[in-house]
Protein backbone atom coordinates (compact mmCIF):
# COMPACT_ATOMS: atom_id res chain seq x y z
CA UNK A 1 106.16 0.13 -155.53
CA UNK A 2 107.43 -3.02 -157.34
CA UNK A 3 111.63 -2.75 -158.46
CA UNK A 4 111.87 -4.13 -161.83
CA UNK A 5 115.81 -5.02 -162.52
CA UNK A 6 117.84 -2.68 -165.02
CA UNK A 7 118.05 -4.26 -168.07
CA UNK A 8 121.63 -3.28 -168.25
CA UNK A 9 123.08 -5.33 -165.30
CA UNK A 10 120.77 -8.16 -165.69
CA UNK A 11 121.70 -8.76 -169.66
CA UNK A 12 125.58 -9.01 -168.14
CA UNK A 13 124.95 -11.32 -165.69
CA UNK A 14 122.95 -13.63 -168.40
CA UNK A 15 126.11 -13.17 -170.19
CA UNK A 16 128.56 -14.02 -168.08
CA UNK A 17 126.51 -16.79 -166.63
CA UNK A 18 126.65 -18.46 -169.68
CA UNK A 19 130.62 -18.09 -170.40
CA UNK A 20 133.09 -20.59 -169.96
CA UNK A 21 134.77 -20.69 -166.54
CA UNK A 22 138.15 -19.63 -166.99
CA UNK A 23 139.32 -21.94 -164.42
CA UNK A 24 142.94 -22.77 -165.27
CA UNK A 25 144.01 -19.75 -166.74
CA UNK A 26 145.54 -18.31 -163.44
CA UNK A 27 146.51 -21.16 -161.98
CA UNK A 28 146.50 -25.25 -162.97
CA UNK A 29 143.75 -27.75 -164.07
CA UNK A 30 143.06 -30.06 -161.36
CA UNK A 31 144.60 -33.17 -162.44
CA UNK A 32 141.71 -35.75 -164.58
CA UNK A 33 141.59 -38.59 -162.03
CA UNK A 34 141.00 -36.01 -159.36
CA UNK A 35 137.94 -34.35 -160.99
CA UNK A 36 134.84 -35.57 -162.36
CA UNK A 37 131.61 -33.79 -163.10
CA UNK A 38 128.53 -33.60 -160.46
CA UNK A 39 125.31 -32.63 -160.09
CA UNK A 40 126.04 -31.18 -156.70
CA UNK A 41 123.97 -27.78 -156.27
CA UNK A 42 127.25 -26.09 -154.95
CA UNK A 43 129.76 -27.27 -157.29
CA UNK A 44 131.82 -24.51 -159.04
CA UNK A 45 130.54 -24.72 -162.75
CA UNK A 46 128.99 -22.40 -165.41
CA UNK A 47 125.24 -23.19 -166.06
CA UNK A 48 121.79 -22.02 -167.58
CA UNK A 49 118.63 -24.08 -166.39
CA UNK A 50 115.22 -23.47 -167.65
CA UNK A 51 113.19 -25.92 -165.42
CA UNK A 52 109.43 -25.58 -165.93
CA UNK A 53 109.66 -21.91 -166.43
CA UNK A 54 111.88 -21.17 -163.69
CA UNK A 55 115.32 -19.29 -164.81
CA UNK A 56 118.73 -20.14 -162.98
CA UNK A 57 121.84 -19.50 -163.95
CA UNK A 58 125.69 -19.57 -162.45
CA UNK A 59 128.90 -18.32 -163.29
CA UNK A 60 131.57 -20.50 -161.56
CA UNK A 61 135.71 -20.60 -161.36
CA UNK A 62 137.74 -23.31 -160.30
CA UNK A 63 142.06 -22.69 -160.02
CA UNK A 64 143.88 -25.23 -158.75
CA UNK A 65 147.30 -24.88 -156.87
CA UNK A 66 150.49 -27.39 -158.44
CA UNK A 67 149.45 -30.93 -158.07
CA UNK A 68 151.11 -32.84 -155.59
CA UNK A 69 152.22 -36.60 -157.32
CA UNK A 70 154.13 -39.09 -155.10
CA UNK A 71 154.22 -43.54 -155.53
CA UNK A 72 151.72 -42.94 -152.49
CA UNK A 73 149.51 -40.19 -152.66
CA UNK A 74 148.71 -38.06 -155.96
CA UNK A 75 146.76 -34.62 -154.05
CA UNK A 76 144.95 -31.25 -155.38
CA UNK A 77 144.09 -28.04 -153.69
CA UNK A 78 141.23 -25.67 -155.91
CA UNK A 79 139.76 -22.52 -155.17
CA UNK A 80 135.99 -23.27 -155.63
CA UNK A 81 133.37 -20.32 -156.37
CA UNK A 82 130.01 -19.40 -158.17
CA UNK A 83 128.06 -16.47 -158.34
CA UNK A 84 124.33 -17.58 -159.44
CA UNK A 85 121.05 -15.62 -160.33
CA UNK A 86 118.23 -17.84 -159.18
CA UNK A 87 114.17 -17.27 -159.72
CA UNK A 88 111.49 -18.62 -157.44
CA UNK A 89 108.83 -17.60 -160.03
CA UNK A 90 108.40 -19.03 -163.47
CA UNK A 91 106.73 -15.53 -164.36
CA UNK A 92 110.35 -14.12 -165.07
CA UNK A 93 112.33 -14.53 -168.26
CA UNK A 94 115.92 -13.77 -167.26
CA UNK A 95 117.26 -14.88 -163.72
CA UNK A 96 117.84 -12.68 -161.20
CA UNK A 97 115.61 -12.97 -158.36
CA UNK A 98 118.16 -14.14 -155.98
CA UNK A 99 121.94 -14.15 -155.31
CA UNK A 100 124.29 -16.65 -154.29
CA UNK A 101 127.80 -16.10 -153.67
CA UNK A 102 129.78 -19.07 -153.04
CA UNK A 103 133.47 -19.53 -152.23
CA UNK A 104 135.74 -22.20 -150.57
CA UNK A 105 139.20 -24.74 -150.52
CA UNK A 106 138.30 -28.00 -152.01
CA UNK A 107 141.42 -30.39 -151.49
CA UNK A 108 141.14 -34.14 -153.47
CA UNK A 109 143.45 -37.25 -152.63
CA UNK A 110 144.09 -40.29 -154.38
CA UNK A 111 146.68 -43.08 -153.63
CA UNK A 112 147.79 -45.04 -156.99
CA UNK A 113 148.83 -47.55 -153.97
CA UNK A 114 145.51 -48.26 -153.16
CA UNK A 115 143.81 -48.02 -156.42
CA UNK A 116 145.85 -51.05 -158.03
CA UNK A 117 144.80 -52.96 -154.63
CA UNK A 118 141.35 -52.56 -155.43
CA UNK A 119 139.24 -54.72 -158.41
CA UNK A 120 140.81 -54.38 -161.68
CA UNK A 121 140.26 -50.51 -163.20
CA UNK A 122 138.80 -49.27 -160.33
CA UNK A 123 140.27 -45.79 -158.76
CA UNK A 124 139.09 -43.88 -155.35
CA UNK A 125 139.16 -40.42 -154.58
CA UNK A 126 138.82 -38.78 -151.13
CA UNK A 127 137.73 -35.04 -151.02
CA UNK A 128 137.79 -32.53 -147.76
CA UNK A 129 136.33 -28.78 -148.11
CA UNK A 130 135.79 -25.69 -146.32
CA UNK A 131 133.37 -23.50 -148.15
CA UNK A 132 131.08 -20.37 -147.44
CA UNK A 133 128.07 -18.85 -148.61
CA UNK A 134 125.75 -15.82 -148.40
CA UNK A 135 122.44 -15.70 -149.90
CA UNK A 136 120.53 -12.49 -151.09
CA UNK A 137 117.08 -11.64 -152.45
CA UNK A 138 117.09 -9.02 -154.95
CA UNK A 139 113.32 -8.73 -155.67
CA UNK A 140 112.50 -7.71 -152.65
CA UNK A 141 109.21 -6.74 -152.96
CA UNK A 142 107.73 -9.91 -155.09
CA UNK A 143 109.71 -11.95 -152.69
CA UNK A 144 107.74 -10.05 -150.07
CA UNK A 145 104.32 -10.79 -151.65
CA UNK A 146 105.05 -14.30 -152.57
CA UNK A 147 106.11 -15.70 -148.57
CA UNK A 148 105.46 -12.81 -146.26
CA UNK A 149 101.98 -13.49 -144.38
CA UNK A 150 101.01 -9.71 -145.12
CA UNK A 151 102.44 -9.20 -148.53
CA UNK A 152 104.65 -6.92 -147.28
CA UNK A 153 108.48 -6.40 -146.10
CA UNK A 154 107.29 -4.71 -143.01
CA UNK A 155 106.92 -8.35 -140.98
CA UNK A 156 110.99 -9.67 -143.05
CA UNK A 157 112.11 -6.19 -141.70
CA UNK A 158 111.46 -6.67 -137.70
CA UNK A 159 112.46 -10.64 -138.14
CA UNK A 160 116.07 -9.43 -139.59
CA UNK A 161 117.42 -6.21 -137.17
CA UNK A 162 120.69 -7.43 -137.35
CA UNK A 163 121.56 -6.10 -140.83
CA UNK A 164 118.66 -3.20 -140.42
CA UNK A 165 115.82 -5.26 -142.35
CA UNK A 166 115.59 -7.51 -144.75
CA UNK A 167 116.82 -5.63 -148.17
CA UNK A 168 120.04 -7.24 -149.56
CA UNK A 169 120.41 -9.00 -145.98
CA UNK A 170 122.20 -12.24 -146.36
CA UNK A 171 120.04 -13.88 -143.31
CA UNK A 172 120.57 -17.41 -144.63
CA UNK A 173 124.28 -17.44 -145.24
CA UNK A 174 126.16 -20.65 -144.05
CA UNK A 175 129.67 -22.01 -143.25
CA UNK A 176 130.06 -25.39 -144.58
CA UNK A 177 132.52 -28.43 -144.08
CA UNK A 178 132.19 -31.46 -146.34
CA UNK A 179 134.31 -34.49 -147.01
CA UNK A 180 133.29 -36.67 -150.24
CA UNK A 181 134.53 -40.04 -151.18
CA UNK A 182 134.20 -40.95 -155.02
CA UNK A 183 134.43 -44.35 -156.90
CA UNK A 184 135.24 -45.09 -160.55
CA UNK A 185 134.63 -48.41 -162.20
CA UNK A 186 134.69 -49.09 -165.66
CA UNK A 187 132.50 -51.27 -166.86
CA UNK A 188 133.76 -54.34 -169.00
CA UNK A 189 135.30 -54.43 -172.06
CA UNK A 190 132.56 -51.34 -173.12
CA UNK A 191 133.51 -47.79 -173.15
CA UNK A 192 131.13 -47.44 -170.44
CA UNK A 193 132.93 -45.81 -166.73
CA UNK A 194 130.41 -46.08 -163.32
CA UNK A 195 130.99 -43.32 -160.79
CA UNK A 196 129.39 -43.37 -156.88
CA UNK A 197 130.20 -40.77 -154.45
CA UNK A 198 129.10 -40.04 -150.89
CA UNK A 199 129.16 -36.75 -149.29
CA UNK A 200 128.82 -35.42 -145.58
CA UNK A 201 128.10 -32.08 -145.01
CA UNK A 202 128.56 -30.31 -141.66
CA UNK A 203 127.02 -26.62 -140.97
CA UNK A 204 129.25 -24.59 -139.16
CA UNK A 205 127.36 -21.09 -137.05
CA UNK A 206 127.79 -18.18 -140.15
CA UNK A 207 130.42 -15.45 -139.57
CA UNK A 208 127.83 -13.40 -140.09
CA UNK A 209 125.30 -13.10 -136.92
CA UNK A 210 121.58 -12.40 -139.04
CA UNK A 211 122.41 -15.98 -141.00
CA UNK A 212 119.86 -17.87 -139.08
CA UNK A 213 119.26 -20.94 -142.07
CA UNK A 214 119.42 -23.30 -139.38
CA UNK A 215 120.94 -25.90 -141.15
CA UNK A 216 123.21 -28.34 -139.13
CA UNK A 217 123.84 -31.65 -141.14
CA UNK A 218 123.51 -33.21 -144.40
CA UNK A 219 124.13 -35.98 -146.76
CA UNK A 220 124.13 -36.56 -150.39
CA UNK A 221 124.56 -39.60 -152.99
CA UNK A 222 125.32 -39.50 -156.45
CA UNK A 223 125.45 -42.09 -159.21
CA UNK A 224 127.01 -41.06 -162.81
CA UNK A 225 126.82 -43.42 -166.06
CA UNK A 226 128.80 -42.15 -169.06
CA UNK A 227 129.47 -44.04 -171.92
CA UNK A 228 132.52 -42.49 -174.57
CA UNK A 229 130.92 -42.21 -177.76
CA UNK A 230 133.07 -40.79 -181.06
CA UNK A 231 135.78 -39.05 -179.88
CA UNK A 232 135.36 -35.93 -178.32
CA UNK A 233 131.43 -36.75 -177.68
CA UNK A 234 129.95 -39.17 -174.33
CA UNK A 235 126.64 -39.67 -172.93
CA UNK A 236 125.72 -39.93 -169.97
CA UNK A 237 123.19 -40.30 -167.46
CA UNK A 238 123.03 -39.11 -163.49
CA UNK A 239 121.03 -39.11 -160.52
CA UNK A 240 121.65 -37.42 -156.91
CA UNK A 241 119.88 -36.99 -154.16
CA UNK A 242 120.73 -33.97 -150.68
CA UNK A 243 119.18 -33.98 -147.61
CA UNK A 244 120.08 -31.45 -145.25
CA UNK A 245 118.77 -30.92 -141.74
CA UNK A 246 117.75 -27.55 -139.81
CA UNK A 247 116.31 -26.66 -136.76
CA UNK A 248 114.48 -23.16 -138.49
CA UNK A 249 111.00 -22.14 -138.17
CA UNK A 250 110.48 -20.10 -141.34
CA UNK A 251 107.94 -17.51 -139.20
CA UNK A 252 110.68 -16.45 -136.55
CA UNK A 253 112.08 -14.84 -140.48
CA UNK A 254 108.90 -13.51 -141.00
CA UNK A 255 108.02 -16.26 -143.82
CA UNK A 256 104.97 -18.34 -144.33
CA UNK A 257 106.06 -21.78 -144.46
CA UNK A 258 105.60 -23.43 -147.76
CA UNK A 259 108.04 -26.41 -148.00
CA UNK A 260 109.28 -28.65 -145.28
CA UNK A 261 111.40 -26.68 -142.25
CA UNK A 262 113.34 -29.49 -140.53
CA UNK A 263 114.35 -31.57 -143.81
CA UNK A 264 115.20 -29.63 -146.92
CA UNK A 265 115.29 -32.68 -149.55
CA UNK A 266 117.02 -32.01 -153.08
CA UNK A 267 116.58 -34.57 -156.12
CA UNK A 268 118.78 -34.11 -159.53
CA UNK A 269 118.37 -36.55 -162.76
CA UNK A 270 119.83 -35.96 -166.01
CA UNK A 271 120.38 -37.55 -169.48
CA UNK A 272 122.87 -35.72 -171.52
CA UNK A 273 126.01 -35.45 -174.08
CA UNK A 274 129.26 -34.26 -173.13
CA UNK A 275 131.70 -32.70 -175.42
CA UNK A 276 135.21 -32.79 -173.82
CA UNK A 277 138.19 -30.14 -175.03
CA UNK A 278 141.65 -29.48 -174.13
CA UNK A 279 139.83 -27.37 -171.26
CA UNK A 280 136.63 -27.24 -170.57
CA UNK A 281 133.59 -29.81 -170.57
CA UNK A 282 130.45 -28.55 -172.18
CA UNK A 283 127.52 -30.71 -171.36
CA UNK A 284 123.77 -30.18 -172.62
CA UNK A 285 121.37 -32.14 -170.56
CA UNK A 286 117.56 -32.91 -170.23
CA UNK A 287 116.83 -32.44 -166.31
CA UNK A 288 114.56 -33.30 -163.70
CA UNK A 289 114.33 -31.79 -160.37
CA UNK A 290 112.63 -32.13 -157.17
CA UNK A 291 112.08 -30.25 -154.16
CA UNK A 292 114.02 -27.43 -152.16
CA UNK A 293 115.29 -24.01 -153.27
CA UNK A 294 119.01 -23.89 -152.50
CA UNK A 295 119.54 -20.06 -152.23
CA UNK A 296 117.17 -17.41 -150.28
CA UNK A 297 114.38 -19.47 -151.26
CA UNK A 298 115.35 -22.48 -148.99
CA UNK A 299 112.19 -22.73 -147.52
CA UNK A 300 110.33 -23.33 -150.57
CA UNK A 301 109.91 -26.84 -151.65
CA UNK A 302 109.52 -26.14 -155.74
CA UNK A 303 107.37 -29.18 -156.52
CA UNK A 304 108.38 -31.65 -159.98
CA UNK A 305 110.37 -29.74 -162.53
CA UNK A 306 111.34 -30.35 -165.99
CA UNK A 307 113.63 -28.43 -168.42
CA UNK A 308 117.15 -27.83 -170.27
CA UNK A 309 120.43 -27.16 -168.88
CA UNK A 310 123.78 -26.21 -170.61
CA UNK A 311 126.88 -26.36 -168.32
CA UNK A 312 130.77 -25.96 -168.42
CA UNK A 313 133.00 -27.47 -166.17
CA UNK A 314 136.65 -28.17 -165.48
C-alpha cells in the first residue's frame, strides 16, 4: 500500500526550509574575508529549488566559535549542518522524498601576511573539515517501484540486514574529510570581485556499518563572478563542477542501476542577485544542473535540469 506523507509534518518542514538560518544568534558570524557563498551541494545554507519539476529544499545553521585575529594568521572554527527534503520524482509538489542530515567542524585560515605578498587586492583562504552524513528514504514504497528490479522492498530488505531492511535505513551515510583553498581577486577599477576555489574530498568508512555508498575520493572546482550593484543589491554568476569516486555496485543494494556507479559527476550554474543585510545573504537565482542525486538517490544520474532557487546564507 503506497504511504502518502502527513500533510502536517511535511507543511513544517516546507516552512522551516525556507527560513533564515539563524546562524549567529548562538554563537559569532564567521568573520567576511573568511566566508563567501558556494554552490557546494553540502554547504550549510537555507534553500528551495524547483528544477524541472523536481522539489528540494534545506534548512541549514552555521555558528561560529570567537575568531582568532593575529599580524600572521586571522582563523575561524563553525559548526556546519543542514537538514534537506529531497525528491527524485518531478510528480511531487512539496519535498520530502528523502532525508539528509548533515553535520560537521569547518575551520578557515587566512594570513594578512601572505595576502599583501600576493598581486595587488588579492586575498587566500585555506579551509580543513570533518563532516558526517546519513541519508534516508522516506517514500519507501515509490522509491521501491522506481529502482528496485521487482517493484518491491522485498529485494532493498535482504540487501540491507544490518539495520533490519531497508525502511528509514541510512545505508549510504558517509564520513567525510575535505580541505578547500579559495582565491579572491577583484577585478580592476570595476566593482566586479573573481573567486576560484579547489576542494579535495576524502571518504572516510561510516560509523555506521549498513553505509555501504562506496564513495572514496573526490574533487570539486568552483568559479564565482559578482559584480556590487546599488548598495545592498550584486549580481552574480557561478559555475561548479564534483566528481566523486566509488567502488559500489548499485545491485549488491538491491537497486537497478540507472546513473553511472564508479563516477558520480555533479554540475551547478547559476545567474542571480544577491541582497546582503547586517546578517544574512538572500540570493534568488536561475539554475542549471546536471547529473547525480546527492542524498539516497546517489545512484541516479537526474539528466539536464532547469529551475529557480531562493537561498540564505551567512
Amino acid at each position: 500500500m503506497r504511504r502518502d506523507p502527513p500533510a502536517l509534518p511535511c507543511a513544517l518542514a516546507l516552512a522551516l526550509a525556507a527560513a533564515p538560518a539563524p546562524a549567529g544568534a548562538a554563537g559569532f558570524d564567521p568573520p567576511a574575508p573568511l566566508s563567501a557563498p558556494t554552490l557546494d551541494p553540502r554547504a550549510p545554507v537555507s534553500q528551495y529549488q524547483v528544477l524541472s519539476g523536481r522539489h528540494s529544499s534545506r534548512l541549514g545553521l552555521r555558528v561560529a566559535a570567537p575568531p582568532l585575529q593575529r599580524w600572521a594568521v586571522h582563523q575561524s572554527t563553525t559548526l556546519d549542518a543542514f537538514f534537506a527534503l529531497d525528491n527524485w520524482s518531478r510528480a511531487v509538489p512539496i519535498s520530502y522524498q528523502t532525508v539528509r542530515a548533515h553535520v560537521g567542524l569547518d575551520t578557515s585560515w587566512a594570513s594578512p601576511w601572505l595576502d599583501a605578498r600576493l598581486p595587488a587586492g588579492q586575498r587566500a583562504v585555506a579551509q580543513l573539515g570533518y563532516f558526517h552524513e546519513s541519508d534516508h528514504v522516506t517514500d519507501v514504497n515509490d522509491f521501491a517501484a522506481a529502482y528496485a528490479p521487482d517493484g518491491t522492498t522485498a529485494g532493498l530488505d535482504l540487501a540491507n540486514p544490518e539495520t533490519g531492511g531497508f525502511d528509514w535505513n541510512n545505508w549510504s551515510s558517509y564520513e567525510l574529510l575535505r580541505g578547500r583553498l579559495r582565491l579572491t581577486q577583484p577585478l580592476g577599477a570595476l566593482p566586479w570581485t573573481l573567486r576560484l576555489s579547489a576542494d579535495g574530498r576524502r571518504y572516510l568508512p561510516p560509523i555506521n556499518a549498513g553505509g555501504v555508498r562506496g564513495l572514496r575520493w573526490g574533487w570539486g572546482a568552483e568559479a564565482w563572478v559578482e559584480r556590487a550593484l546599488r548598495r545592498p543589491l550584486s549580481a552574480y554568476a557561478a559555475g561548479r563542477i564534483d566528481v566523486d569516486h566509488a567502488t559500489l555496485d548499485p545491485s549488491s543494494l538491491g537497486l537497478r542501476n540507472v546513473g553511472p556507479a564508479d563516477r558520480l559527476p555533479l554540475v551547478g550554474a547559476e545567474l542571480g542577485l544577491d541582497v546582503a543585510s547586517a546578517g544574512p545573504h538572500v540570493q534568488l537565482a536561475l539554475v542549471h544542473r546536471r547529473g547525480s542525486g546527492q542524498g539516497a538517490d546517489f545512484f541516479v544520474d537526474h539528466g539536464a535540469e532547469w529551475g529557480l532557487g531562493l537561498r540564505v546564507w551567512r
